[in-house]
Protein backbone atom coordinates (compact mmCIF):
# COMPACT_ATOMS: atom_id res chain seq x y z
CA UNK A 1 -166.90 21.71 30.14
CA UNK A 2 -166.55 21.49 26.54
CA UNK A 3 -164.54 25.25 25.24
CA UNK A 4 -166.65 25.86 21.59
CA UNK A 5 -165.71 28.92 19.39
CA UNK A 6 -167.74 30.21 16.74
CA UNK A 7 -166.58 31.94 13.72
CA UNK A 8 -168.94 33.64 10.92
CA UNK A 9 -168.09 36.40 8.82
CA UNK A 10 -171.07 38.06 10.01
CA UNK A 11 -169.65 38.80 14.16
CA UNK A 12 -174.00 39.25 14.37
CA UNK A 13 -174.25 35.88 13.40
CA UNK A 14 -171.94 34.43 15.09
CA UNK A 15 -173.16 36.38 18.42
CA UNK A 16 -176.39 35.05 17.82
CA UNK A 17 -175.57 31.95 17.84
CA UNK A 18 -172.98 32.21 21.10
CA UNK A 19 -176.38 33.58 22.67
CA UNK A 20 -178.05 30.27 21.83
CA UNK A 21 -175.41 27.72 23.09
CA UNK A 22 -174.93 30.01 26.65
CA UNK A 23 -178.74 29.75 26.98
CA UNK A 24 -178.58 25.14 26.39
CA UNK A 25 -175.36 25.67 28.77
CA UNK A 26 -172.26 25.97 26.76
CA UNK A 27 -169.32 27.52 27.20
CA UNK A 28 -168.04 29.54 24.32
CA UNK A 29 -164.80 30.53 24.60
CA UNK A 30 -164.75 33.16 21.56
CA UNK A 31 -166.71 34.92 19.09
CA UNK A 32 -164.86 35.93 15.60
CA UNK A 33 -165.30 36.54 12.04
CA UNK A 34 -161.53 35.62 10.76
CA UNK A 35 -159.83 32.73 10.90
CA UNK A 36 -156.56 34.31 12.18
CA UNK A 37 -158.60 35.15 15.50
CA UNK A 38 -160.36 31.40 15.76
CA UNK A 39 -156.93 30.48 15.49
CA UNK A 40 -155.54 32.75 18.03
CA UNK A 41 -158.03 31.47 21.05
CA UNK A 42 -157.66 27.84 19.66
CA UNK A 43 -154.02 28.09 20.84
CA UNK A 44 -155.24 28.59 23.98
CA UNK A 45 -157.18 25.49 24.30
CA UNK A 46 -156.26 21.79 24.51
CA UNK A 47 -159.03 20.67 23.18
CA UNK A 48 -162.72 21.98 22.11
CA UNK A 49 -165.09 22.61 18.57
CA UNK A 50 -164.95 25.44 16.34
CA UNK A 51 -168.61 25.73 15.20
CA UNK A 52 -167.88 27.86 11.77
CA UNK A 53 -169.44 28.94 8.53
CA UNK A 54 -168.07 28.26 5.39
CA UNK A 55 -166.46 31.72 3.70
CA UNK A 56 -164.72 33.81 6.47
CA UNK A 57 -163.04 37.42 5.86
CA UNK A 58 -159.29 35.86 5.59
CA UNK A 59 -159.64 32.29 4.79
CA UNK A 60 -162.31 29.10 3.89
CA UNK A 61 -163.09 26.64 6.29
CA UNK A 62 -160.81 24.25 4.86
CA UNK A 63 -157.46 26.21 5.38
CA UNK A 64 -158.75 27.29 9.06
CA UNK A 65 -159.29 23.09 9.19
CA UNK A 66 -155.49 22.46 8.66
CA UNK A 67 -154.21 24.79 10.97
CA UNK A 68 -155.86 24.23 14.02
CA UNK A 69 -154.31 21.99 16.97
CA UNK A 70 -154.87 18.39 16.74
CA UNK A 71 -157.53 17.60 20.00
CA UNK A 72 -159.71 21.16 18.30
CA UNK A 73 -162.87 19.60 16.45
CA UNK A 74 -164.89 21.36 13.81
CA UNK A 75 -168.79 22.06 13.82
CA UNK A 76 -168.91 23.10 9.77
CA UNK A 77 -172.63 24.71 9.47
CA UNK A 78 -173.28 25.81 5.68
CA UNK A 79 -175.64 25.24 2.63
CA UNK A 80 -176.54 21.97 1.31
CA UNK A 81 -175.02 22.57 -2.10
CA UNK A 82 -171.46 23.82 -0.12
CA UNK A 83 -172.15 20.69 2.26
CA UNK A 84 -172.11 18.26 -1.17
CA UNK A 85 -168.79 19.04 -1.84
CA UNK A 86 -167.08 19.17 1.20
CA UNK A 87 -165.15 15.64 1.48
CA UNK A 88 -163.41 15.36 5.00
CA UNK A 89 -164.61 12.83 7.12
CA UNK A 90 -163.35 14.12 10.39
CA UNK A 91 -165.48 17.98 9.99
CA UNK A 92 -169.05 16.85 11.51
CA UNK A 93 -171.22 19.19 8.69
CA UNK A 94 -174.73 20.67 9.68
CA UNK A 95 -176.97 22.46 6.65
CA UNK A 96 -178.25 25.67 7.33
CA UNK A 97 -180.61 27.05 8.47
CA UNK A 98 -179.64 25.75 11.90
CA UNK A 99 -182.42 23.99 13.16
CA UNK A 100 -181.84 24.51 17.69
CA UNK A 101 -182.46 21.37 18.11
CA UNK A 102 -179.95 19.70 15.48
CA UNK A 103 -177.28 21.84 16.47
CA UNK A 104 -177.69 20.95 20.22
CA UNK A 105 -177.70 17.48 19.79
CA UNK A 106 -174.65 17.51 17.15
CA UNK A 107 -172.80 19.64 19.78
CA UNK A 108 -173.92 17.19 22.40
CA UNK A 109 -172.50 14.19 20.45
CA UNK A 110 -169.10 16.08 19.79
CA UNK A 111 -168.88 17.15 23.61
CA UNK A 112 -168.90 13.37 24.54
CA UNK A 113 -166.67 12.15 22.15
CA UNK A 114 -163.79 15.06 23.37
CA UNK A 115 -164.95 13.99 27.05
CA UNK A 116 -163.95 10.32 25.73
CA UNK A 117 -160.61 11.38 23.80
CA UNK A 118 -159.12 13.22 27.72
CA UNK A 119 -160.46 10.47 29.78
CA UNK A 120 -157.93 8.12 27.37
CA UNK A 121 -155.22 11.06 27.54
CA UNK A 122 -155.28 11.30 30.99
CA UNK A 123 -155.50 7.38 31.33
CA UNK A 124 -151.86 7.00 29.62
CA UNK A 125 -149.22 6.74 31.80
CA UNK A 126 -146.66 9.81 31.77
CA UNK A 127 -143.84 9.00 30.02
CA UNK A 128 -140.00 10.32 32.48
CA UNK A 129 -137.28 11.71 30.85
CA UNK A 130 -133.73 9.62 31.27
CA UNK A 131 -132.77 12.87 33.91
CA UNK A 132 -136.08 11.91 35.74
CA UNK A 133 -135.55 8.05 36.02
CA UNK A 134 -132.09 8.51 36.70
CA UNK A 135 -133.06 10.38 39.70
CA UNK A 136 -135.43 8.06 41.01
CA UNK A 137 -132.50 5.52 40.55
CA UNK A 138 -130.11 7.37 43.33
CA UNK A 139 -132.77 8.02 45.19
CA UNK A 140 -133.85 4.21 45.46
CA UNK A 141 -129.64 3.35 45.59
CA UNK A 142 -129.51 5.77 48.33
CA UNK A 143 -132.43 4.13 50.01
CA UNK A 144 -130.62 0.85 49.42
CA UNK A 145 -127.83 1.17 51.09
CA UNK A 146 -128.61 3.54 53.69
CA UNK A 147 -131.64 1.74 55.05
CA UNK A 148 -130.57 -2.07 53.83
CA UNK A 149 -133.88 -1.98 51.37
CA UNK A 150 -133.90 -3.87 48.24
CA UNK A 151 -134.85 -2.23 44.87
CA UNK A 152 -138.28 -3.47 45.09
CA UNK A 153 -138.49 -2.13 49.04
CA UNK A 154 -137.42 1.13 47.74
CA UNK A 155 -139.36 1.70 45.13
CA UNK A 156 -142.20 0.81 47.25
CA UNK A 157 -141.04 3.59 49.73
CA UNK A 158 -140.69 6.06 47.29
CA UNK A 159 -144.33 4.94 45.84
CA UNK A 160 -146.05 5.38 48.84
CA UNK A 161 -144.51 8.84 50.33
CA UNK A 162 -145.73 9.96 46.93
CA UNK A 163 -148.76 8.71 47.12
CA UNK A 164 -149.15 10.06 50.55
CA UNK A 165 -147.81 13.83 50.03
CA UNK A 166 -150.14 14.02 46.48
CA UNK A 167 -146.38 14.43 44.73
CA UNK A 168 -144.88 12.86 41.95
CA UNK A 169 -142.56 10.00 42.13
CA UNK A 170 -139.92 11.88 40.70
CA UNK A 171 -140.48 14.88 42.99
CA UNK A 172 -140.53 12.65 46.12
CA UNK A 173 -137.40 10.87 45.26
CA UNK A 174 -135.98 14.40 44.99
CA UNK A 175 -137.17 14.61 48.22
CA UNK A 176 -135.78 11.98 49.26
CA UNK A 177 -132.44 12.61 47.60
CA UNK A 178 -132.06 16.13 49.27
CA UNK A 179 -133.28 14.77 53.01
CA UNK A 180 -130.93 11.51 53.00
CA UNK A 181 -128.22 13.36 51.35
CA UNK A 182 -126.90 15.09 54.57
């Protein structure tokens, strides 16, 4: 599920509209008028949209833009003459008034393109630190020379038991480190 918070200077607005997205079946995270507090429950959050007005009590849209984290996305709904000179490309805009039915299927569009954006994230292999490779090196030396395995052979071993136990590679040659040690 997709984590949206909306900001408006009016909190009666911006309830409103929370009330609309829970009853089409999203999550909102927050409700605020300020940036400050967007920013706040943003932190929180890997990813997500801020659906926002324009003008809030502490900041514009713009500044509130630049500080949020970098997988946050931003829903800008506002007049058609404010809309005109807004230049970012990566704010999706909406004019008001907010038609349901726009807004749902603008929100729907965003959702699937921050589904996309994790499925890649998650798709990367982790990167190890030198401290973790180095300990799945004496692990697999130990391996080597205690059980006559080659490097390949124990790296396989080490593979499997952590594919077997659900653990990490570097948590099973721990493991395997503290077992084979005594």
């Amino acid at each position: 599920m997709i984590s949206i918070i909306v900001v408006f200077p009016k909190l009666e607005d911006a309830k409103n509209i929370r009330n609309l997205l829970v009853r089409h079946g999203y999550e909102v995270t927050g409700v605020c008028s300020s940036g400050s507090q967007a920013l706040q429950l943003a932190e929180h959050l890997s990813d997500g949209i801020v659906l926002c007005g324009y003008r809030f009590q502490d900041m514009l849209y713009s500044e509130l833009y630049e500080c949020l984290p970098v997988n946050m996305q931003m829903l800008l709904a506002a007049s058609p003459r404010i809309l005109e000179e807004c230049q970012s490309r990566d704010i999706v805009f909406l004019e008001l008034p907010l038609k349901v039915h726009d807004l749902v299927n603008t929100l729907e569009m965003m959702s699937g393109s921050i589904l996309r954006q994790r499925k890649k994230r998650k798709a990367m292999p982790r990167r190890r630190s030198e401290e973790e490779k180095k300990m799945i090196d004496k692990a697999k030396k130990l391996l080597m020379e205690r059980n006559h395995l080659t490097e390949e052979e124990a790296h396989r071993y080490i593979q499997k038991c952590s594919m077997d136990s659900g653990n990490t590679l570097v948590e099973t040659a721990q493991m395997v480190f503290s077992l084979m040690k005594f």
